[in-house]
C-alpha atoms as a PDB file:
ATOM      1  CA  UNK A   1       0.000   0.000   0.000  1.00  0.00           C
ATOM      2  CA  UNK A   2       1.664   3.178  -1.086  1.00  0.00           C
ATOM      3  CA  UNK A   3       1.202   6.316   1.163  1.00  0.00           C
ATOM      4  CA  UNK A   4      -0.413   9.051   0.090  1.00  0.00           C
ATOM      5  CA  UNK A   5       1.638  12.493   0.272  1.00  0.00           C
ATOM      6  CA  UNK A   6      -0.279  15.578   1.660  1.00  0.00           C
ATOM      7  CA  UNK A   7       1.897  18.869   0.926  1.00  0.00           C
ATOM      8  CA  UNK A   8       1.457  21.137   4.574  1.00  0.00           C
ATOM      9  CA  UNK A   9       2.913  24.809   4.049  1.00  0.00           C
ATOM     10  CA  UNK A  10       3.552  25.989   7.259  1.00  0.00           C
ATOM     11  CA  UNK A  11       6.244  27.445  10.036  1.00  0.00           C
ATOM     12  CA  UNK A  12       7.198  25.851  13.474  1.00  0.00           C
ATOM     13  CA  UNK A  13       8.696  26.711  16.106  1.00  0.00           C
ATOM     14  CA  UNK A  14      10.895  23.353  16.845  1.00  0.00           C
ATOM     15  CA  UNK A  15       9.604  21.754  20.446  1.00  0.00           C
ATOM     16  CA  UNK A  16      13.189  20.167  21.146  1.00  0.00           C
ATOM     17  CA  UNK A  17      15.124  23.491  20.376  1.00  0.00           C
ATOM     18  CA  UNK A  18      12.905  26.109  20.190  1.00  0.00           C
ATOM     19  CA  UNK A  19      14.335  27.185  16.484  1.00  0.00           C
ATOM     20  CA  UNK A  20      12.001  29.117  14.212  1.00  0.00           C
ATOM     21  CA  UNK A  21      11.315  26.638  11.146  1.00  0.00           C
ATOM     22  CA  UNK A  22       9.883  28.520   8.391  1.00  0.00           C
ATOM     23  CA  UNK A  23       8.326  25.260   6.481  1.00  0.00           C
ATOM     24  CA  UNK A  24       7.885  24.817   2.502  1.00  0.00           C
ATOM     25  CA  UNK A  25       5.470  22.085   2.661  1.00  0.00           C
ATOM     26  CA  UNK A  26       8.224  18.934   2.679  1.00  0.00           C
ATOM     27  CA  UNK A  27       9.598  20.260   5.945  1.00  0.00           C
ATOM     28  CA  UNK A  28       9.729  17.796   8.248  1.00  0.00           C
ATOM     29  CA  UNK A  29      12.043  18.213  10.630  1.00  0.00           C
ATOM     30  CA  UNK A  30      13.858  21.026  12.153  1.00  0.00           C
ATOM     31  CA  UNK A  31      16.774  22.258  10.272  1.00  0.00           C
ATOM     32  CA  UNK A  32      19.274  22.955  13.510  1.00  0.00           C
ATOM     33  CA  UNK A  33      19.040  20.034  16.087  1.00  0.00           C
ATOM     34  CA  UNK A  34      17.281  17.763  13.370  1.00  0.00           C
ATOM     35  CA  UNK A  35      14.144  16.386  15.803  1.00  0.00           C
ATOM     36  CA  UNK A  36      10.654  15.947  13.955  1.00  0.00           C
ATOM     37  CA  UNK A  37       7.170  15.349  15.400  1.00  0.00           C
ATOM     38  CA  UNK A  38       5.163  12.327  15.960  1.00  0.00           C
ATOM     39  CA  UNK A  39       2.087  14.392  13.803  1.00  0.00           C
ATOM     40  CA  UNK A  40       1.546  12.178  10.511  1.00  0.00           C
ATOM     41  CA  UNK A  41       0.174   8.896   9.543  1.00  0.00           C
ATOM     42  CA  UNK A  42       1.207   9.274   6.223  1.00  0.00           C
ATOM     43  CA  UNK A  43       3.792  12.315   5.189  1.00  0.00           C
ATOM     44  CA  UNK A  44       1.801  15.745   5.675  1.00  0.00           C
ATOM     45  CA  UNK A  45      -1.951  14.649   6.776  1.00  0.00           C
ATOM     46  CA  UNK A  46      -1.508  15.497  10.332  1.00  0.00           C
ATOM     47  CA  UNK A  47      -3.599  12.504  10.887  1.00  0.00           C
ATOM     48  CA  UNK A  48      -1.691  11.157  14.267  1.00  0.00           C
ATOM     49  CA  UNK A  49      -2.874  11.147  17.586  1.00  0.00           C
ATOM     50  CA  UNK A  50       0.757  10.384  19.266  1.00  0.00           C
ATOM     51  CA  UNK A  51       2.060  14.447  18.657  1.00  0.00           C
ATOM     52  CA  UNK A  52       5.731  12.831  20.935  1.00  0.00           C
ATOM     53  CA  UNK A  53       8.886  14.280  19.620  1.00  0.00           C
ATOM     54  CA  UNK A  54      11.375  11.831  17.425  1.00  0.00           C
ATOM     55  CA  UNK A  55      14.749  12.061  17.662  1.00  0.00           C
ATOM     56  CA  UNK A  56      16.835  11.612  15.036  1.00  0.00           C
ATOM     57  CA  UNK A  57      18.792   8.180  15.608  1.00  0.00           C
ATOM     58  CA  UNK A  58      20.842   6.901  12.555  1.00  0.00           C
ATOM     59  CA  UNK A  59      21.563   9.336   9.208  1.00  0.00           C
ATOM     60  CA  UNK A  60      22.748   7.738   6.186  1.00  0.00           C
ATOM     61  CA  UNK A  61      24.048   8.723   3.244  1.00  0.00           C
ATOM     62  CA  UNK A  62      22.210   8.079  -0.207  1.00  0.00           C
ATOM     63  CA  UNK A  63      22.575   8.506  -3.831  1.00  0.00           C
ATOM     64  CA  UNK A  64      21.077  12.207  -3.698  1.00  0.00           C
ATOM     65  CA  UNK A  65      21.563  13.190  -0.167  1.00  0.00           C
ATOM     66  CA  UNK A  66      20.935  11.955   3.548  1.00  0.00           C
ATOM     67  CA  UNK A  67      18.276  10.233   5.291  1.00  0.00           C
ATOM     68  CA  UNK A  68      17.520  10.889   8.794  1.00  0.00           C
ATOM     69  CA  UNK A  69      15.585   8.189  10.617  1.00  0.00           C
ATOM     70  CA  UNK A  70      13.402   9.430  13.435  1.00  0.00           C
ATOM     71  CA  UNK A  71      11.995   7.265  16.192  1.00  0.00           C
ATOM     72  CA  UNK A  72       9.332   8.540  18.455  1.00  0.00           C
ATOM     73  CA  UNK A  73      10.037   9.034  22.100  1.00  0.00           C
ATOM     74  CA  UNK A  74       6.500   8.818  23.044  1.00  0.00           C
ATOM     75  CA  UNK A  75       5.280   5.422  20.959  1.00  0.00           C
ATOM     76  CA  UNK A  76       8.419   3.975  19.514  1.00  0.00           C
ATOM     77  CA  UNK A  77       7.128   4.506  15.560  1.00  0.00           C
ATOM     78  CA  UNK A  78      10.325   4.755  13.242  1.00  0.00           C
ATOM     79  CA  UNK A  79       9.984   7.061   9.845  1.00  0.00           C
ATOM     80  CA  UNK A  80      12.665   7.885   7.142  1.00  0.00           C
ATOM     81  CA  UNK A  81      13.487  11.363   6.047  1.00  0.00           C
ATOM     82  CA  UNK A  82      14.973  13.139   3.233  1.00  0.00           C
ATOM     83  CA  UNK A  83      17.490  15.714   4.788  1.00  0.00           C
ATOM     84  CA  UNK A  84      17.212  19.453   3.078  1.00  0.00           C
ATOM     85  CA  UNK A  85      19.847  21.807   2.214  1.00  0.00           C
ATOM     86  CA  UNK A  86      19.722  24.089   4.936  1.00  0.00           C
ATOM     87  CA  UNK A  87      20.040  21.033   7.750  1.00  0.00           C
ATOM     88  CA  UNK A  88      22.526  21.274  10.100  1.00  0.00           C
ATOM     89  CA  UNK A  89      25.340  19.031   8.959  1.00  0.00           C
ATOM     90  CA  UNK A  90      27.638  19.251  12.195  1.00  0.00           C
ATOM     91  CA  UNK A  91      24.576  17.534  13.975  1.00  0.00           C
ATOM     92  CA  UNK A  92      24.111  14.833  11.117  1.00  0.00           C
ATOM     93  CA  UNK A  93      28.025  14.304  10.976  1.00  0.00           C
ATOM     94  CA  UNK A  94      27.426  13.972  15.030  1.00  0.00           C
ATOM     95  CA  UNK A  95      24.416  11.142  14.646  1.00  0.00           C
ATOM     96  CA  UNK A  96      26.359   9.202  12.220  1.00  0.00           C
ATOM     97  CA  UNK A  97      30.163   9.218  14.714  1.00  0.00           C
ATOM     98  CA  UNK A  98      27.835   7.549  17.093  1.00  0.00           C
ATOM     99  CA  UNK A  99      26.932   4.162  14.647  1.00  0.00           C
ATOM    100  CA  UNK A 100      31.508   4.388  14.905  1.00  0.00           C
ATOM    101  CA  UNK A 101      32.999   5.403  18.265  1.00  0.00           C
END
């Protein structure tokens, strides 16, 4: 079953950090300390009940970029994400010493 994308314009302030996130409609995490919110049941419909914060727990690098993976504090619930240009890449290069010590 494919999952339906919902494209959700709109600014945050980040709950982990408290960074103003000025959204484009794929934002989906904040761009400084990289958390996300437990708020979707499929990307953008705001559909979930949970609302915990994910932290960001592995980042890997792909053929076009990074993906984060976030796993919800609150419920456990694991998603992938696309990183975005204007992420912070000391805190990505941070996540990914940690799979290495």
């Amino acid at each position: 079953m494919s999952k339906k994308f919902t494209r959700t314009v709109e600014d945050f302030i980040c709950a982990k950090c408290s960074t103003e996130v000025r959204g484009n409609g794929y934002t989906n995490h904040c761009p400084n300390c990289l958390y996300s919110l437990d708020i979707d049941i499929n990307p953008g419909d705001r559909a979930s009940v949970c609302g915990g914060l994910m932290a960001s727990i592995d980042v890997r690098p792909e053929q076009d970029g990074y993906v984060i993976t976030h796993q919800c504090i609150r419920c456990g619930k694991v998603r992938n994400n696309r990183s975005a240009p204007g992420d912070n890449f000391e805190v990505m290069l941070e996540i990914m010493r940690k799979k290495f010590p």
